[in-house]
Every structure is written in structure tokens, then in C-alpha cells.
C-alpha atoms as a PDB file:
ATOM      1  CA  UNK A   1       4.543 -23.430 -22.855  1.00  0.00           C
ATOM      2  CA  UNK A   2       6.309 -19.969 -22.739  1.00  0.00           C
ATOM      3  CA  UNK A   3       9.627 -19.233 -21.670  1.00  0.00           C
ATOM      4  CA  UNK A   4      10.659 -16.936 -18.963  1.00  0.00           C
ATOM      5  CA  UNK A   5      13.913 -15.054 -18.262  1.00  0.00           C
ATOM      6  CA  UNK A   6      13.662 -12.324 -14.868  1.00  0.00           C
ATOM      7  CA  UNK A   7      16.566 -10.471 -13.669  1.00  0.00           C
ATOM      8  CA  UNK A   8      16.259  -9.946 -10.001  1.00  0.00           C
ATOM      9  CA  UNK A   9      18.771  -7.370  -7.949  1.00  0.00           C
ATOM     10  CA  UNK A  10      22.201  -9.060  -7.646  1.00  0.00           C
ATOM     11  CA  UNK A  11      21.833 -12.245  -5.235  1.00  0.00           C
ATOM     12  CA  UNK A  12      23.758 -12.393  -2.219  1.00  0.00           C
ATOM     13  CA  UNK A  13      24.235 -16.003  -1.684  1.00  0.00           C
ATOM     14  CA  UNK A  14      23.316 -19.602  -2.906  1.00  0.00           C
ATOM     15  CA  UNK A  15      20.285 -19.701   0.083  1.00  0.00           C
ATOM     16  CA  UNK A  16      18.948 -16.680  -2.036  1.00  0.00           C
ATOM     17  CA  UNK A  17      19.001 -19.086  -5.247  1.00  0.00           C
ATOM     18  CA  UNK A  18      17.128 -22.071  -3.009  1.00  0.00           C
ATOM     19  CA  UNK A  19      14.222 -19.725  -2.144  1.00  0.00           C
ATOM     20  CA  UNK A  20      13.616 -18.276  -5.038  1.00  0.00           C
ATOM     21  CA  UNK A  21      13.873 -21.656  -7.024  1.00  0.00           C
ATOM     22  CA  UNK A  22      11.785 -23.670  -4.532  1.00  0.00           C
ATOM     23  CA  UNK A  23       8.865 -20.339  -4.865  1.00  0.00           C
ATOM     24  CA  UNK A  24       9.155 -20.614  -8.602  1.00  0.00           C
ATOM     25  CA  UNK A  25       8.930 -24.268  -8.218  1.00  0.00           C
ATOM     26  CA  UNK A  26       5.860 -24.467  -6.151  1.00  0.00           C
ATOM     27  CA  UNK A  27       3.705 -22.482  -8.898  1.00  0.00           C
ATOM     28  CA  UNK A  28       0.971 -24.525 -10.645  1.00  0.00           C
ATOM     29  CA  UNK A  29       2.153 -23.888 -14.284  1.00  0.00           C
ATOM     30  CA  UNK A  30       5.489 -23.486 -13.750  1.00  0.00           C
ATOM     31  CA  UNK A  31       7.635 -26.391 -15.240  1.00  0.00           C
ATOM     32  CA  UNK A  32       9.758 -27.203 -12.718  1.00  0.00           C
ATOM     33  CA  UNK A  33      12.256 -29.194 -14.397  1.00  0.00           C
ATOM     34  CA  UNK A  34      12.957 -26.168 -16.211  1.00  0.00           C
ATOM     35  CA  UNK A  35      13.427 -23.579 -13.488  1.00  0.00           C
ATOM     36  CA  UNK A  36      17.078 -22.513 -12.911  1.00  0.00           C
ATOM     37  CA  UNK A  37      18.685 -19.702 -10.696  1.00  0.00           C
ATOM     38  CA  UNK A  38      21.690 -18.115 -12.192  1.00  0.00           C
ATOM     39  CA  UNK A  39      23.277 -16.835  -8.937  1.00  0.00           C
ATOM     40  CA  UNK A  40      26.378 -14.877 -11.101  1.00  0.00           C
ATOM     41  CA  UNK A  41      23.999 -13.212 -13.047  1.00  0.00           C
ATOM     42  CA  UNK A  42      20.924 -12.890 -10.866  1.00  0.00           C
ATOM     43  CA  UNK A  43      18.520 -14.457 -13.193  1.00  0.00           C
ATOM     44  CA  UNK A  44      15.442 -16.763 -13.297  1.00  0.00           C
ATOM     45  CA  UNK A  45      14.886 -18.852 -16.090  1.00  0.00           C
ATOM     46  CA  UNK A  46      11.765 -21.348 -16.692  1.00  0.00           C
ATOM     47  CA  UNK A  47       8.908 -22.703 -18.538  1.00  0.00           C
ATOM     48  CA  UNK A  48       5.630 -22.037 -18.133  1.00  0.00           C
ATOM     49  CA  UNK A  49       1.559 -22.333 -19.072  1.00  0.00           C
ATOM     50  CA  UNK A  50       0.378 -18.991 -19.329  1.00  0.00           C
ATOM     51  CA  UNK A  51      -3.187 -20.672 -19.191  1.00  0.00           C
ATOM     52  CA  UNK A  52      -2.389 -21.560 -15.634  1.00  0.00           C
ATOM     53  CA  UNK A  53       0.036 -19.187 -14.251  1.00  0.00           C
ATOM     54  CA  UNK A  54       1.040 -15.595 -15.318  1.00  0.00           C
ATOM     55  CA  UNK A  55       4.559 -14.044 -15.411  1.00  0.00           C
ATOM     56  CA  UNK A  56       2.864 -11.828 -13.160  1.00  0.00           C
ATOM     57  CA  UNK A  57       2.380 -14.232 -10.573  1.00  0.00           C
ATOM     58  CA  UNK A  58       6.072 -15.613 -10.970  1.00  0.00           C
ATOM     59  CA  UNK A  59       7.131 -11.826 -10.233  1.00  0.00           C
ATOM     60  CA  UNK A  60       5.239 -11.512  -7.655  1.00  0.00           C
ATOM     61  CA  UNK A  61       6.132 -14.663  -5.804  1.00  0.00           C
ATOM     62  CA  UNK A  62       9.613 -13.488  -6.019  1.00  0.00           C
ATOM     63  CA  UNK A  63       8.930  -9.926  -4.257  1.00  0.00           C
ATOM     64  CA  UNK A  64       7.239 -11.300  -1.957  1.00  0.00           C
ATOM     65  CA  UNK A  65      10.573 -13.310  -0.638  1.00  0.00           C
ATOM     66  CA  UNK A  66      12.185  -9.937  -0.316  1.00  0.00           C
ATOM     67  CA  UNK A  67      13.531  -9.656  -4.029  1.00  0.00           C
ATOM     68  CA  UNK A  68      13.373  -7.056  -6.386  1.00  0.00           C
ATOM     69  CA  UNK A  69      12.860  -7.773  -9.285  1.00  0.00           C
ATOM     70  CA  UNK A  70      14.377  -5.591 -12.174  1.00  0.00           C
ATOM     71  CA  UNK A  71      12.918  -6.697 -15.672  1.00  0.00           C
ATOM     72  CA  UNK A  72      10.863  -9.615 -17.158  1.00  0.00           C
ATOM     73  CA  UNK A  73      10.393 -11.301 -20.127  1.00  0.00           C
ATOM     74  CA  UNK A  74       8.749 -13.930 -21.753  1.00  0.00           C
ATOM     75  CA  UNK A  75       8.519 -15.280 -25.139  1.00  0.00           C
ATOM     76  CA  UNK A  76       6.627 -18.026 -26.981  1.00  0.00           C
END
């Protein structure tokens, strides 16, 4: 398992954290006890199997909700 942090534009209200949560969520790979939406600081933070799912995929999952996402990272 990797970890993830991505900083999305600033979020505008806690039905902005649900959807991007439950998308994150619904990922094969992603560990979704581990997924949490920082609303005050606009960031995503999880767990994943880079064997299943890419960061990639998590980013683009988010965008395609309507989010920009502004930088990515994952580390081992």
C-alpha cells in the first residue's frame, strides 16, 4: 500500500467532501477506511494498491466530479 495526499481547489461545502470521498471510495484499490476529506484545507488523503489502482485514476475520478485538482503525491 502507498499513501496518497491531493490538494484539490478550495472546497465549497461539506456535500463537496461527500462526493469526492464516496468517488475515492468506490475505487478498487483504494482503502477505504483510510480515505479522508479535509474540507479546511481542501485535501484528499488515502491508501492505496498501486497494483490495482493508479494515483492517476484517483485524479481523474476527482475531475471528473467537477474538481480541480492542484497537486498530487504519493509515497511508499
Amino acid at each position: 500500500m502507498q499513501k496518497a495526499t491531493i490538494q484539490t481547489e478550495p472546497l465549497t461545502c461539506p456535500s463537496c467532501v461527500q462526493k469526492i470521498e464516496n468517488a475515492t471510495k468506490s475505487l478498487d484499490g483504494v482503502d477505504k477506511e483510510s480515505v479522508k476529506v479535509l474540507f479546511n484545507s481542501s485535501k484528499v488523503k488515502f491508501d492505496f494498491d498501486p497494483a490495482k489502482v493508479s494515483l492517476e485514476d484517483v485524479v481523474k475520478a476527482i475531475t471528473a466530479l467537477g474538481y480541480e485538482v492542484v497537486k498530487s503525491q504519493a509515497k511508499d
